[in-house]
N, C-alpha and C. Protein backbone atom coordinates (compact mmCIF):
# COMPACT_ATOMS: atom_id res chain seq x y z
N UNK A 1 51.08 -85.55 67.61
CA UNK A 1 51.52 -85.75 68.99
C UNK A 1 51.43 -87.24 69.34
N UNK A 2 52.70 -87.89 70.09
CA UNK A 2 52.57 -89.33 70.23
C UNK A 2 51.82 -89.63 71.67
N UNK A 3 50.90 -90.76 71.59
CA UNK A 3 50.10 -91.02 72.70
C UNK A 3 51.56 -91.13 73.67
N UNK A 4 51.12 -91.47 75.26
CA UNK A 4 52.56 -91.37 76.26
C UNK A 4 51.10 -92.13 77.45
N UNK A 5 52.09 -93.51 77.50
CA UNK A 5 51.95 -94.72 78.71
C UNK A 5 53.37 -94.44 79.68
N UNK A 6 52.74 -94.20 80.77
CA UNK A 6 53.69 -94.38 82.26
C UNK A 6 53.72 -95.74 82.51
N UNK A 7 54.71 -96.07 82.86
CA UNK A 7 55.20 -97.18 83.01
C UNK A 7 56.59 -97.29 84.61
N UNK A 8 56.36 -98.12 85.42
CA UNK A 8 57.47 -98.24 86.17
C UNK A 8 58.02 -99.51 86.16
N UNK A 9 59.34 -99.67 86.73
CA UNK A 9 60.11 -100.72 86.39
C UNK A 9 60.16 -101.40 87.85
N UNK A 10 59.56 -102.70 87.56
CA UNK A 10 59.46 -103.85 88.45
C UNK A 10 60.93 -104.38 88.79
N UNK A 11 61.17 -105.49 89.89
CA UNK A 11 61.71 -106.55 89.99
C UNK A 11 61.65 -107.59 88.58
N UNK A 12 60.49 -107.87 88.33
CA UNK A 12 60.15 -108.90 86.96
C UNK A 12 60.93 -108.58 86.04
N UNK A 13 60.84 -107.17 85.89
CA UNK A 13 61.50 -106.12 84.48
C UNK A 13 63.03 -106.51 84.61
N UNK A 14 63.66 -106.98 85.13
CA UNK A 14 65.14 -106.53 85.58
C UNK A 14 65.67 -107.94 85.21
N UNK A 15 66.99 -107.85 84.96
CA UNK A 15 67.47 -109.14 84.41
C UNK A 15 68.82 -109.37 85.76
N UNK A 16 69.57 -110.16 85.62
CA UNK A 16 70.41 -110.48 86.96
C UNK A 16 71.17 -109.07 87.38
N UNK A 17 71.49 -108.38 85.95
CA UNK A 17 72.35 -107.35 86.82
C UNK A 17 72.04 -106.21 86.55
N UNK A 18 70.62 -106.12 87.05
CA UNK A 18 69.22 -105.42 87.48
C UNK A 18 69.00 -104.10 86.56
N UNK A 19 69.41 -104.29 85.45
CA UNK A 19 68.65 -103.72 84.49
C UNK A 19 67.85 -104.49 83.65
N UNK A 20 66.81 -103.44 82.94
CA UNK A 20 66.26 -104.01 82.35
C UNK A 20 66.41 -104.57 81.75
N UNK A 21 65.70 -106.24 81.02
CA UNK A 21 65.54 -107.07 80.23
C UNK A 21 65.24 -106.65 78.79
N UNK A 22 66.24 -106.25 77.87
CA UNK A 22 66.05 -105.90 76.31
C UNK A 22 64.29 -106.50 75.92
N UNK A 23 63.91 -108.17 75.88
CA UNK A 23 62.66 -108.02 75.59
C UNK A 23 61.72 -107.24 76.24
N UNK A 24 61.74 -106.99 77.31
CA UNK A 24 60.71 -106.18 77.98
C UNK A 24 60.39 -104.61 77.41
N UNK A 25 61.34 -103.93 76.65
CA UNK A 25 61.12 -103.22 76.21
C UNK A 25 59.75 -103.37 74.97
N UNK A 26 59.75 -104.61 73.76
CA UNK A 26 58.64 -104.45 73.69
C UNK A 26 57.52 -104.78 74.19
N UNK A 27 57.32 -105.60 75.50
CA UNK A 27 55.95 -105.60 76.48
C UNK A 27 55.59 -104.47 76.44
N UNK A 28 56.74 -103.11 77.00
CA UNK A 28 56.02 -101.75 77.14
C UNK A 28 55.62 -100.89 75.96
N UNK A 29 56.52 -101.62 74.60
CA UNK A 29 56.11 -100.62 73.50
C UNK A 29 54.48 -101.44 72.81
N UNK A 30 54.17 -102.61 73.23
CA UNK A 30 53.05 -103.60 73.00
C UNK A 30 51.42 -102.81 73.80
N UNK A 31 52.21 -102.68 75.01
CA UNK A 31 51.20 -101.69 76.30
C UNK A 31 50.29 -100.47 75.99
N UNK A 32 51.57 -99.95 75.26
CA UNK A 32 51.63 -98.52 74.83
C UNK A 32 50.22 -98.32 73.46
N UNK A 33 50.82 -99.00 72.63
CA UNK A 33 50.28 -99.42 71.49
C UNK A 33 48.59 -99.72 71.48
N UNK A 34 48.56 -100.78 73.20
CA UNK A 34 47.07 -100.82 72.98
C UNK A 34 46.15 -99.96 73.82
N UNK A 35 46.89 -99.15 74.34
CA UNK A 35 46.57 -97.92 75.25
C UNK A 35 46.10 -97.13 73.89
N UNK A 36 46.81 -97.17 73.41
CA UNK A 36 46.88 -95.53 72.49
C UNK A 36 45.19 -95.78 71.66
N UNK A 37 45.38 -97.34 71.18
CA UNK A 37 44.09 -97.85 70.31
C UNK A 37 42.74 -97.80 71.28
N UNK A 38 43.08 -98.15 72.30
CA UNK A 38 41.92 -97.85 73.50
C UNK A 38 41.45 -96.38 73.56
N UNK A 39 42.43 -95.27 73.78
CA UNK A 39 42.10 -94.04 74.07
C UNK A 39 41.12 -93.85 72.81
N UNK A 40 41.71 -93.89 71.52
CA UNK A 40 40.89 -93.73 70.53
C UNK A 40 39.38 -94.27 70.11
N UNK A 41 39.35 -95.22 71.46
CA UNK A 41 38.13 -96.09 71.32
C UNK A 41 37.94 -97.19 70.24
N UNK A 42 39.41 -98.03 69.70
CA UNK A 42 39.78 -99.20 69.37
C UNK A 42 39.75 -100.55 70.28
N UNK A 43 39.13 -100.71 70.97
CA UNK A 43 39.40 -102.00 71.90
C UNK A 43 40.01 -103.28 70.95
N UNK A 44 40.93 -103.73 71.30
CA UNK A 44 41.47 -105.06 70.60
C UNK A 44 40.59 -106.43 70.52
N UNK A 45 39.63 -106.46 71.54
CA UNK A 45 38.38 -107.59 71.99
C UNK A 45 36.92 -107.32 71.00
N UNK A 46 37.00 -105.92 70.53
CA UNK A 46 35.40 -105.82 70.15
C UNK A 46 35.82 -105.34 68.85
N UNK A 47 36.85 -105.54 68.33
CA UNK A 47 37.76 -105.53 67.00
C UNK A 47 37.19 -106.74 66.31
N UNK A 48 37.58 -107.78 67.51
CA UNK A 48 37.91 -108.99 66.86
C UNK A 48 36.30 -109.53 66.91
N UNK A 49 35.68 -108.99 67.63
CA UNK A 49 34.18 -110.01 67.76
C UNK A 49 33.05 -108.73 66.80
N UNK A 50 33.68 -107.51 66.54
CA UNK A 50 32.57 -106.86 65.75
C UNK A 50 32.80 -107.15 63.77
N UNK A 51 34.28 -107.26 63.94
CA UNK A 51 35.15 -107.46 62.42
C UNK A 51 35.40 -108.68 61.90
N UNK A 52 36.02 -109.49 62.52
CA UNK A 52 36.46 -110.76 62.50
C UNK A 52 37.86 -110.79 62.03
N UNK A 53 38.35 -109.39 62.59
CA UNK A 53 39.86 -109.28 62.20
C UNK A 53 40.41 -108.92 63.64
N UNK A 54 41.74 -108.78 63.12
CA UNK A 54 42.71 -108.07 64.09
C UNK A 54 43.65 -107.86 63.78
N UNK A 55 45.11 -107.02 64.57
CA UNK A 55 46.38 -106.98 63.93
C UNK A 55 46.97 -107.82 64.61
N UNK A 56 48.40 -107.89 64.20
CA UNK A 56 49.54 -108.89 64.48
C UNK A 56 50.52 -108.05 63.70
N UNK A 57 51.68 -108.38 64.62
CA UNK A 57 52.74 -107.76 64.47
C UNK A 57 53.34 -108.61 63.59
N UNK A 58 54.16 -108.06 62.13
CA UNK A 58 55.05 -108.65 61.27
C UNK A 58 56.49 -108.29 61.62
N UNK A 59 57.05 -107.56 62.04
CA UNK A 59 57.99 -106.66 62.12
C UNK A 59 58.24 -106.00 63.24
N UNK A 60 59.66 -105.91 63.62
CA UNK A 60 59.73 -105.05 64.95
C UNK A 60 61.65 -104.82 64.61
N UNK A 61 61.71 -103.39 65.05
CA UNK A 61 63.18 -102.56 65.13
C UNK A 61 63.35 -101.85 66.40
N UNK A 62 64.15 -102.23 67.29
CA UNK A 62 64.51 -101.76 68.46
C UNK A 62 65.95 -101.47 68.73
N UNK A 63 66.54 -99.81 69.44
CA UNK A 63 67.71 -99.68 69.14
C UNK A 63 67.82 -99.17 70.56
N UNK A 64 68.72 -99.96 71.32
CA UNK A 64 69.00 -99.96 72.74
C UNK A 64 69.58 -98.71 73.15
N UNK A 65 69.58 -97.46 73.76
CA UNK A 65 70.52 -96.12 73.59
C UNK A 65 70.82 -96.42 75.53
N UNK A 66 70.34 -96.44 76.67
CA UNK A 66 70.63 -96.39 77.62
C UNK A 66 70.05 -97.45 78.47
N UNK A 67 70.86 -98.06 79.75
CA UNK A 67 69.49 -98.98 80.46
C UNK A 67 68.82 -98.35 81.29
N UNK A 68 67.85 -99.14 81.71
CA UNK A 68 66.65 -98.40 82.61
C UNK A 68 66.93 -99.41 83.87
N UNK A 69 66.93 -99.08 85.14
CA UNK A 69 66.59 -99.61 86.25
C UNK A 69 65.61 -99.62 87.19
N UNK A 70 65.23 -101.00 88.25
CA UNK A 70 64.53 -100.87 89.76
C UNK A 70 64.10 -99.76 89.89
N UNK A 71 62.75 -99.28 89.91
CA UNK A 71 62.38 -98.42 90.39
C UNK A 71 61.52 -96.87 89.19
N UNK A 72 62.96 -97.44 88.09
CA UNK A 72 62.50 -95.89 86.99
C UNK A 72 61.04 -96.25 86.68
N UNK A 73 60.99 -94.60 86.28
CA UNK A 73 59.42 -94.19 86.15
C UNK A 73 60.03 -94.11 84.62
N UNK A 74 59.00 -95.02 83.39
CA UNK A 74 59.04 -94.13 82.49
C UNK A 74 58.01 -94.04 81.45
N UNK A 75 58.44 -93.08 79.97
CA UNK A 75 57.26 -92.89 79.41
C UNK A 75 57.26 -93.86 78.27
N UNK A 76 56.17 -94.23 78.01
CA UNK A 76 56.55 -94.34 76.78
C UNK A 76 55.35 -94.51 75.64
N UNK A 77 55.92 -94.30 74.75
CA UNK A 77 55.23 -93.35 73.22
C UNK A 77 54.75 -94.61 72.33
N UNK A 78 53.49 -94.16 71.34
CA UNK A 78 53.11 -94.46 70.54
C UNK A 78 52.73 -93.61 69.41
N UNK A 79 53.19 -93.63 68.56
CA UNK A 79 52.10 -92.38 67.30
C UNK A 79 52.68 -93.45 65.78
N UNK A 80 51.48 -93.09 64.80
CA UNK A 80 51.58 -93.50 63.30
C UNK A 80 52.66 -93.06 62.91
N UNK A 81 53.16 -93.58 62.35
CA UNK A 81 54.41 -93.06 61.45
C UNK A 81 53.80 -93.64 59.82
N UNK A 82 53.19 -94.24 59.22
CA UNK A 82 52.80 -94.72 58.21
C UNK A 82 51.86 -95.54 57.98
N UNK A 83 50.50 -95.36 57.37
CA UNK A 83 49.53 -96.31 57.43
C UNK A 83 49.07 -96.84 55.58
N UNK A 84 49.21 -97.91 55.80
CA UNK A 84 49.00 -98.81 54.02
C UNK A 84 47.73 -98.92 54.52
N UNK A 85 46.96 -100.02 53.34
CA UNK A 85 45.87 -100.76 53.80
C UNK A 85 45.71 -101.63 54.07
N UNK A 86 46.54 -102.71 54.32
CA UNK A 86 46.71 -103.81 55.38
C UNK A 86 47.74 -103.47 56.34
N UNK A 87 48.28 -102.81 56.77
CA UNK A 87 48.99 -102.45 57.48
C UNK A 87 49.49 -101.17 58.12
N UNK A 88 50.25 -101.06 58.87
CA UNK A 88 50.71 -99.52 59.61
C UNK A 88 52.40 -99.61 60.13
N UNK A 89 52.76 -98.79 60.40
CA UNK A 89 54.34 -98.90 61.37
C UNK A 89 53.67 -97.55 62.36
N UNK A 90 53.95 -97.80 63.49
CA UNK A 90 53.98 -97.36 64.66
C UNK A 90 55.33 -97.06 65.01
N UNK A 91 55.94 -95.71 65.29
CA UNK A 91 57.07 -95.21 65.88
C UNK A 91 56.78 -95.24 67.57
N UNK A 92 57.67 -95.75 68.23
CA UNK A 92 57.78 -95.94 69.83
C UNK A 92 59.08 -95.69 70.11
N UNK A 93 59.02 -94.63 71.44
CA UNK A 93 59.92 -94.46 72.24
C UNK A 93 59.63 -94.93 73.81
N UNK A 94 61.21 -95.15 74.75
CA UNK A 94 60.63 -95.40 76.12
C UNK A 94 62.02 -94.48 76.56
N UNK A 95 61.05 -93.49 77.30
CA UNK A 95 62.13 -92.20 77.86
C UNK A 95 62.38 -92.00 79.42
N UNK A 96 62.86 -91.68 80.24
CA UNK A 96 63.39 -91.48 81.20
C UNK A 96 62.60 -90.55 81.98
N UNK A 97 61.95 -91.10 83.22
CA UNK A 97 60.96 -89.28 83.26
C UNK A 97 61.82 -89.11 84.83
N UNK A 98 61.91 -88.34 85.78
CA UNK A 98 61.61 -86.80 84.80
C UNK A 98 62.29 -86.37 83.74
N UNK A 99 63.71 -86.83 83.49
CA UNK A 99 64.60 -86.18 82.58
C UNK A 99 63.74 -85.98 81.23
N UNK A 100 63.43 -87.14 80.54
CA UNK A 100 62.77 -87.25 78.92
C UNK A 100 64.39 -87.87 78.55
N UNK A 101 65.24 -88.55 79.55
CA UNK A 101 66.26 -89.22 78.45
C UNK A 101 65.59 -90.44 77.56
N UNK A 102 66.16 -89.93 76.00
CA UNK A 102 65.73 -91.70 75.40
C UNK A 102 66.37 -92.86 75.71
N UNK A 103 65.30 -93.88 76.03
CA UNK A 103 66.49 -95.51 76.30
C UNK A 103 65.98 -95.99 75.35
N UNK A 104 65.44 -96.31 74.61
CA UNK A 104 65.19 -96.86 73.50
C UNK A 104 64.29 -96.57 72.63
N UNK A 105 64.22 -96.80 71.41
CA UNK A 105 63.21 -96.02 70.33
C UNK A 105 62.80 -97.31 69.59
N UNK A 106 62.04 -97.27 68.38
CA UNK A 106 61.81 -98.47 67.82
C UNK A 106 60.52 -98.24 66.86
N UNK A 107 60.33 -99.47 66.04
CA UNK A 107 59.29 -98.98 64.91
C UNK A 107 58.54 -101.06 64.94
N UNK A 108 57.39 -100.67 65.16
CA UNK A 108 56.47 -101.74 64.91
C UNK A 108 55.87 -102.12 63.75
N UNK A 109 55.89 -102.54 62.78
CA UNK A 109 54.80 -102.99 61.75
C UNK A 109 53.94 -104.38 62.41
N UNK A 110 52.34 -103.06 62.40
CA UNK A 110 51.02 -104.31 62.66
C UNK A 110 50.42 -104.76 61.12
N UNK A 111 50.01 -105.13 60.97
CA UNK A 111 49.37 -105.96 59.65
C UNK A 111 47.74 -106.38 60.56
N UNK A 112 46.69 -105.98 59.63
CA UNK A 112 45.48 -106.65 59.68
C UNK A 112 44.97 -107.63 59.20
N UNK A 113 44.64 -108.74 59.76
CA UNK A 113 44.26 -110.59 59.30
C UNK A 113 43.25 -110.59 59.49
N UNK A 114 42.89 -111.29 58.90
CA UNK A 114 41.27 -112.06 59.66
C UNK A 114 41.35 -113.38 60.34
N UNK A 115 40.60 -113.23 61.62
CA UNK A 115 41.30 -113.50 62.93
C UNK A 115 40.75 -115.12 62.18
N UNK A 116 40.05 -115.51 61.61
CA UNK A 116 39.94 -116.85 61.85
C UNK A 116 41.20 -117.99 60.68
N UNK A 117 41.57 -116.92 59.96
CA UNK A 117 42.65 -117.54 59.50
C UNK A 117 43.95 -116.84 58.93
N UNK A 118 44.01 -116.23 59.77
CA UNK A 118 45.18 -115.16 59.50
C UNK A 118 45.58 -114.54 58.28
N UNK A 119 45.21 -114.74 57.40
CA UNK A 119 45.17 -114.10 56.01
C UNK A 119 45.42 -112.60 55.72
N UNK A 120 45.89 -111.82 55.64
CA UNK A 120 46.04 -110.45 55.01
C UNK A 120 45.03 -110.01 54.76
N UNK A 121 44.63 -109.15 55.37
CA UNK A 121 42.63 -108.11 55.04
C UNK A 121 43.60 -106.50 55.21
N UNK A 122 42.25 -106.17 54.31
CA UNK A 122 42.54 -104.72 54.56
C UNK A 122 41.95 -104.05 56.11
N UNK A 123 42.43 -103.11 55.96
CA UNK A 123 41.87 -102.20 57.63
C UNK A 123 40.67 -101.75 57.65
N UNK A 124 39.91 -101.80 58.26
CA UNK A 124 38.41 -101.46 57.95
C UNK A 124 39.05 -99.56 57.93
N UNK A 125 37.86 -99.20 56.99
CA UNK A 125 38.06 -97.74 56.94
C UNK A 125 38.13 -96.80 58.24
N UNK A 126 36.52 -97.06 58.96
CA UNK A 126 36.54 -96.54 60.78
C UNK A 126 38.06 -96.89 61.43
N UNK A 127 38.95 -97.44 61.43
CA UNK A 127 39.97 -97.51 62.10
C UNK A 127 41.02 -96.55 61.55
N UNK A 128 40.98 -96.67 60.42
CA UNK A 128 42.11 -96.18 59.71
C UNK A 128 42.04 -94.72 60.20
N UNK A 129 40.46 -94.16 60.25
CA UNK A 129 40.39 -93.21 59.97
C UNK A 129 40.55 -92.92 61.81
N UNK A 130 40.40 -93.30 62.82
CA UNK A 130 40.34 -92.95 64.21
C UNK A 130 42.16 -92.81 64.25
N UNK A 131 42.79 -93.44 63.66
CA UNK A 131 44.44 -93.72 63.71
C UNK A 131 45.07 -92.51 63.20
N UNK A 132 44.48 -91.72 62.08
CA UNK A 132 45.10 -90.81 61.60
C UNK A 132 44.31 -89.46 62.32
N UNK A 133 44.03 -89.62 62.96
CA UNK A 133 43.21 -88.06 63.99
C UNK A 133 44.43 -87.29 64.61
């Protein structure tokens, strides 16, 4: 089951002809992402000061299907789709509520570094293993 961040659409969000701004879609699939690691009791802050790692995004696929406007309420998704040992892809959607129309879908690859010099580390095991629950 994919984690699901509510999200509504600002003024900020909107580009001149008041739909949404294509990048903004991944702010919310970014949101989503560290919601989902939070729920699991991943904090991104006590990652980096208990490990001396963190992720960073290598990769990102986003496929525009409808726009979103002023005002929409919507959802949007996080769940594993594939986990290596330096890395993962995260499948994300951002859907239309109430309907559940899709406006866009998309796939993240995070990679784990070590934060003091970005280097390629593996995932500590405790994470891997809270990610695949």
């Amino acid at each position: 089951m994919a984690f699901q961040l509510p999200v509504r659409i600002y003024w900020e969000d909107t580009d001149a002809g008041g739909i949404v701004f294509y990048a903004n879609y991944l702010k919310f699939f970014e949101r989503a992402r560290t919601e989902w690691l939070r729920s699991l009791g991943v904090s991104q802050r006590d990652l980096r000061e208990r490990t001396g790692g963190m992720f960073v995004v290598s990769e990102t696929s986003v496929r525009y299907l409808q726009p979103s406007r002023l005002d929409d309420e919507l959802l949007v998704t996080a769940q594993l789709q594939e986990a290596g040992r330096a890395s993962m892809v995260i499948a994300q959607r951002a859907l239309l509520q109430p309907t559940g129309a899709v406006l866009a879908t998309g796939t993240i690859r995070i990679g784990w570094v070590e934060a003091a010099t970005l280097r390629p580390a593996r995932i500590p095991a405790n994470i891997l293993e809270a990610l695949n629950q």
